[in-house]
Every structure is written in structure tokens, then in C-alpha cells.
C-alpha atoms as a PDB file:
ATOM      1  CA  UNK A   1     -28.568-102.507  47.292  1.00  0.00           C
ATOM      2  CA  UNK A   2     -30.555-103.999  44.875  1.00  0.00           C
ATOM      3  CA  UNK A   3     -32.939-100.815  44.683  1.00  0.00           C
ATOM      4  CA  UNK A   4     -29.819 -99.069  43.779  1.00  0.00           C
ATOM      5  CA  UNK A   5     -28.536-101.191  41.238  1.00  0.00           C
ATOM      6  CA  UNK A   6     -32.044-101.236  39.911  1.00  0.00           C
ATOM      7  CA  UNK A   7     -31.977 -97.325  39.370  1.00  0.00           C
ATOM      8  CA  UNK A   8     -28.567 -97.127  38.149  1.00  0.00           C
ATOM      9  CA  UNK A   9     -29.859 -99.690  35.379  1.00  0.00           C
ATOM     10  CA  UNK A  10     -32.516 -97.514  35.082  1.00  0.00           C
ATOM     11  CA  UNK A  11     -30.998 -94.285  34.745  1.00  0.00           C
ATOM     12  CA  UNK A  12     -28.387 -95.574  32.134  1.00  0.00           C
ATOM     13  CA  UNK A  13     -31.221 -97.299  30.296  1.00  0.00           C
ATOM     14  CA  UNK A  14     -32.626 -94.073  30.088  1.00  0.00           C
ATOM     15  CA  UNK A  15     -29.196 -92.086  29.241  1.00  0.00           C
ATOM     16  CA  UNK A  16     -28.832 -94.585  26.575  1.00  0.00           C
ATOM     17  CA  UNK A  17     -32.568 -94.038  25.113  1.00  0.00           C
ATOM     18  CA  UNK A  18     -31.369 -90.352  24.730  1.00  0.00           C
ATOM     19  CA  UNK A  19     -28.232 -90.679  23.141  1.00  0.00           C
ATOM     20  CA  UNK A  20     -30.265 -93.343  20.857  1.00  0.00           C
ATOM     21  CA  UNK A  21     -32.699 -90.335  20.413  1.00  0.00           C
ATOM     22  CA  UNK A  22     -30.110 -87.879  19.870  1.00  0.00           C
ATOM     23  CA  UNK A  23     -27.759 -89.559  17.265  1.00  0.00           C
ATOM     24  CA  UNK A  24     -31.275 -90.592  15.565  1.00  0.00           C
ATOM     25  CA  UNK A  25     -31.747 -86.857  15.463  1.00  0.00           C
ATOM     26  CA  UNK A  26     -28.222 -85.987  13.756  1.00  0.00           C
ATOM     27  CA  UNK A  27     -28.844 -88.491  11.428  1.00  0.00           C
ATOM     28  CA  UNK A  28     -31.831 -87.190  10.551  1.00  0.00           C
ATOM     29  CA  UNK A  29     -30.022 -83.766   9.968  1.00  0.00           C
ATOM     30  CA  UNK A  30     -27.269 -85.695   8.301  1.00  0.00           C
ATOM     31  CA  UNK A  31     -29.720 -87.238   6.224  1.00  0.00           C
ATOM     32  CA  UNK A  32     -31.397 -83.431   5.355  1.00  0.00           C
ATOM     33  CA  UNK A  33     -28.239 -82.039   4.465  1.00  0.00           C
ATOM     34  CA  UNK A  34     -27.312 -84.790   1.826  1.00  0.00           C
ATOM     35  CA  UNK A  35     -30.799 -84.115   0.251  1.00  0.00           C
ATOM     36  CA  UNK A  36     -29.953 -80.317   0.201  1.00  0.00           C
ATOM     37  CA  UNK A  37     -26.318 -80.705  -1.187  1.00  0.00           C
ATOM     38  CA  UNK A  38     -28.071 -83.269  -3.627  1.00  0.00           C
ATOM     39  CA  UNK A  39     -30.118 -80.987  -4.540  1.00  0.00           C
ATOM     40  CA  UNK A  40     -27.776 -77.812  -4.844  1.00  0.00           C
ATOM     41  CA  UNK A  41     -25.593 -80.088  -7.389  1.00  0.00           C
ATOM     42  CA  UNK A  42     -29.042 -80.635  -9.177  1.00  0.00           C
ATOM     43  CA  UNK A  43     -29.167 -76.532  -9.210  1.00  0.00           C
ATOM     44  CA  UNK A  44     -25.779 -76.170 -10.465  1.00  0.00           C
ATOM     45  CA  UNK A  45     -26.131 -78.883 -13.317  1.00  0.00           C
ATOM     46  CA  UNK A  46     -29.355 -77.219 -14.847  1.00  0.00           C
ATOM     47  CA  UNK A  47     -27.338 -73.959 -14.426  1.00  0.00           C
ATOM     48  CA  UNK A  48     -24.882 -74.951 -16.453  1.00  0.00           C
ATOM     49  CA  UNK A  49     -26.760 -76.054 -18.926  1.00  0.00           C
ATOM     50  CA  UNK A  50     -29.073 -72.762 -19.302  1.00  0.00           C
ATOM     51  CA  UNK A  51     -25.615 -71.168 -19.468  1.00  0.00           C
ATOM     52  CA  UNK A  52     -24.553 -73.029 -22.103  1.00  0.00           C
ATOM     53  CA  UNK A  53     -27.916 -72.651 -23.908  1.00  0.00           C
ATOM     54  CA  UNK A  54     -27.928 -69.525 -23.528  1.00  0.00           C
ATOM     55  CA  UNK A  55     -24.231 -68.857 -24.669  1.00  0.00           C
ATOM     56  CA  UNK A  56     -25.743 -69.945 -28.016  1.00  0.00           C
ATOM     57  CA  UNK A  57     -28.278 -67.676 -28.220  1.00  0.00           C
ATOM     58  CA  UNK A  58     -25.580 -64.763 -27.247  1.00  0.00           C
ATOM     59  CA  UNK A  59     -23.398 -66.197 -29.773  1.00  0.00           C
ATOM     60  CA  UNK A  60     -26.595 -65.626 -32.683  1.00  0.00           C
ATOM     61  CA  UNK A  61     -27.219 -62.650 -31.328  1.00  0.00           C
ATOM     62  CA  UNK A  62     -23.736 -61.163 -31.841  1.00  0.00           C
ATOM     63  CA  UNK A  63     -23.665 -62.594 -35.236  1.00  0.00           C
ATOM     64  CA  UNK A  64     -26.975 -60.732 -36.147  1.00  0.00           C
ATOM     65  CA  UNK A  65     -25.385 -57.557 -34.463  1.00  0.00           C
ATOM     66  CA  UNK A  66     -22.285 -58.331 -36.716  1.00  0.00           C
ATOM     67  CA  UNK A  67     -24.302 -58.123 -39.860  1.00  0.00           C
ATOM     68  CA  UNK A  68     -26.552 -55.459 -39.247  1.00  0.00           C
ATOM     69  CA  UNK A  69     -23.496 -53.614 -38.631  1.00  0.00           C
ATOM     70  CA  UNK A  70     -22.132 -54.835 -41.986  1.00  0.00           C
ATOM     71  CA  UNK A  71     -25.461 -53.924 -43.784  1.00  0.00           C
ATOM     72  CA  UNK A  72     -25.886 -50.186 -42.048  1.00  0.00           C
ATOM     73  CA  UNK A  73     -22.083 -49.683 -43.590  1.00  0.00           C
ATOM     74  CA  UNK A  74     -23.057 -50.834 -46.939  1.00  0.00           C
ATOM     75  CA  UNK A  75     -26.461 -48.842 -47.404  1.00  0.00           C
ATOM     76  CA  UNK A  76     -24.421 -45.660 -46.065  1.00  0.00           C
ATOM     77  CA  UNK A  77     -21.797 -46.341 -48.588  1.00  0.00           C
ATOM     78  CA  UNK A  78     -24.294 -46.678 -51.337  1.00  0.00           C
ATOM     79  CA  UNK A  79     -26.495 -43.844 -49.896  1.00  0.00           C
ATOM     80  CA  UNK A  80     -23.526 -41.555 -50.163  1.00  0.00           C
ATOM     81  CA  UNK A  81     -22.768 -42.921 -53.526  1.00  0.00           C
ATOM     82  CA  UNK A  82     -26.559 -42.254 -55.052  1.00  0.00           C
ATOM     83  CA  UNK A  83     -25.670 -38.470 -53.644  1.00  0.00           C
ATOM     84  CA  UNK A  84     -22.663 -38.405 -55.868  1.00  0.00           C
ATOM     85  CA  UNK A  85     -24.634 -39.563 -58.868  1.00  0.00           C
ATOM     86  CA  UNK A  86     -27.613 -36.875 -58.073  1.00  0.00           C
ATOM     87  CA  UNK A  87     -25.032 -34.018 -57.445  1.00  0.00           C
ATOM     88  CA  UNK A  88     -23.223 -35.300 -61.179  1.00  0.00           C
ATOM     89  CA  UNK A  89     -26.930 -35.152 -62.841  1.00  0.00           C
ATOM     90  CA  UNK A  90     -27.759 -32.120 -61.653  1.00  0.00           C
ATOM     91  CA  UNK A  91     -24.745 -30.437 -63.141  1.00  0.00           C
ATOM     92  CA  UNK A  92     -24.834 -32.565 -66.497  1.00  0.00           C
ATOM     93  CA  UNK A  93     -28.853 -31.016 -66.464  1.00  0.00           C
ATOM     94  CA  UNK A  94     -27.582 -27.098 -65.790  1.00  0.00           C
ATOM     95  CA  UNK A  95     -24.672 -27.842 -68.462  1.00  0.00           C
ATOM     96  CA  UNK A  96     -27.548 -28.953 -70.733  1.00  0.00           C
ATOM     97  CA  UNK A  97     -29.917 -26.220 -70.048  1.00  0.00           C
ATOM     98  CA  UNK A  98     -26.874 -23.855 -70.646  1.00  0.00           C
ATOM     99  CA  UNK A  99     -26.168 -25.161 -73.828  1.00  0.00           C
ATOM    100  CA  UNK A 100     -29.716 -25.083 -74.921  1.00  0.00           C
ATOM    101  CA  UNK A 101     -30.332 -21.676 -73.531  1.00  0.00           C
ATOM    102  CA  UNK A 102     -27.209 -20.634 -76.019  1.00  0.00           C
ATOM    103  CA  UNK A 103     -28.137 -22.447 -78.896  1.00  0.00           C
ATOM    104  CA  UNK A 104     -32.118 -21.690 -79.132  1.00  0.00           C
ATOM    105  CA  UNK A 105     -30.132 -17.765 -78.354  1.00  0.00           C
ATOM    106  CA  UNK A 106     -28.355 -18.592 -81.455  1.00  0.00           C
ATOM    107  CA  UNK A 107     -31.183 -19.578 -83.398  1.00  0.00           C
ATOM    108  CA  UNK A 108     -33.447 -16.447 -82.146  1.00  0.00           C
ATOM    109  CA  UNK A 109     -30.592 -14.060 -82.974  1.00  0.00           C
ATOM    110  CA  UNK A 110     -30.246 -15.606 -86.462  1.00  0.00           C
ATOM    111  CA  UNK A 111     -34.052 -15.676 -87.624  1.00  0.00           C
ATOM    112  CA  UNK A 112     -34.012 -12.146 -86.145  1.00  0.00           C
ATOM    113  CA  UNK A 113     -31.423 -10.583 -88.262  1.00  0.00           C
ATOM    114  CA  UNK A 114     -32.624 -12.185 -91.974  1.00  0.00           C
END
């Protein structure tokens, strides 16, 4: 009987050693996964910061965008208004050669004729 009690001590010693072994082993695990979710939340802060950084940078963008835009409308206004001005001169310079035509006309026609 007392071999028997020995080897029951024995093999719950033993069962207990790999429980020990095994809940040393999940907290081991346990231990990894708090590092990983540690370090996830590290992820997500830096995210959030490069998003916000960056949301900045879109923000400057779109204002550039808004005044380029602002700046191609005002050169095509004043591009269309320098073609008014051209069209205006050329017709001021064919009323002008006109006019000159008719008066050096007037001038050649009255030398002529005394």
C-alpha cells in the first residue's frame, strides 16, 4: 500500500507540474497578446496623428487649388478683355486709314485740278 500511495503522490505531483507548465504557458500567451494589443493602440495613436497631419496638408492644398482657380478666372477675364481692346484698335486704325485714304484723295484731286 505504501508503493501505491507513493505513485499516486507521484502521478499527481506530476499532473500538477503540467498544469503548472500549462497555465505558465497561457500566461505567456496572455502576456504576448497584451504586448500586441499594446502595440496595435501604439499603431492607431501614430495613425491618428499622420491623419491629422496630413489633414493639414489637404487643407493647404485645397486652398492653393482654390486660388489657382481664382487666378485662371481672372487672367481669362482679362485675356478676353485685352481681345476687346485689340478688336476696338484695329477698327479705330481702319477708321483712320479710311479717313486718311479720303483726305490725302482730297488733297490729290485738288492739286490736280489747279
Amino acid at each position: 500500500m505504501g508503493d501505491s500511495n507513493l505513485r499516486k503522490q507521484e502521478q499527481l505531483t506530476m499532473q500538477t507540474e503540467r498544469e503548472l507548465q500549462e497555465l505558465a504557458e497561457r500566461e505567456g500567451h496572455i502576456r504576448q497578446l497584451e504586448n500586441d494589443i499594446m502595440d496595435v493602440n501604439q499603431i492607431f495613436k501614430e495613425l491618428g496623428t499622420m491623419i491629422h497631419d496630413q489633414g493639414a496638408v489637404v487643407d493647404s492644398i485645397e486652398s492653393s487649388v482654390e486660388c489657382a482657380l481664382d487666378n485662371v478666372e481672372n487672367g481669362t477675364q482679362e485675356l478676353r478683355q485685352a481681345a476687346n481692346y485689340k478688336n476696338k484698335i484695329r477698327k479705330k486704325k481702319v477708321y483712320l486709314a479710311i479717313i486718311l485714304i479720303i483726305v490725302i484723295s482730297i488733297i490729290l484731286i485738288v492739286l490736280f485740278n489747279h
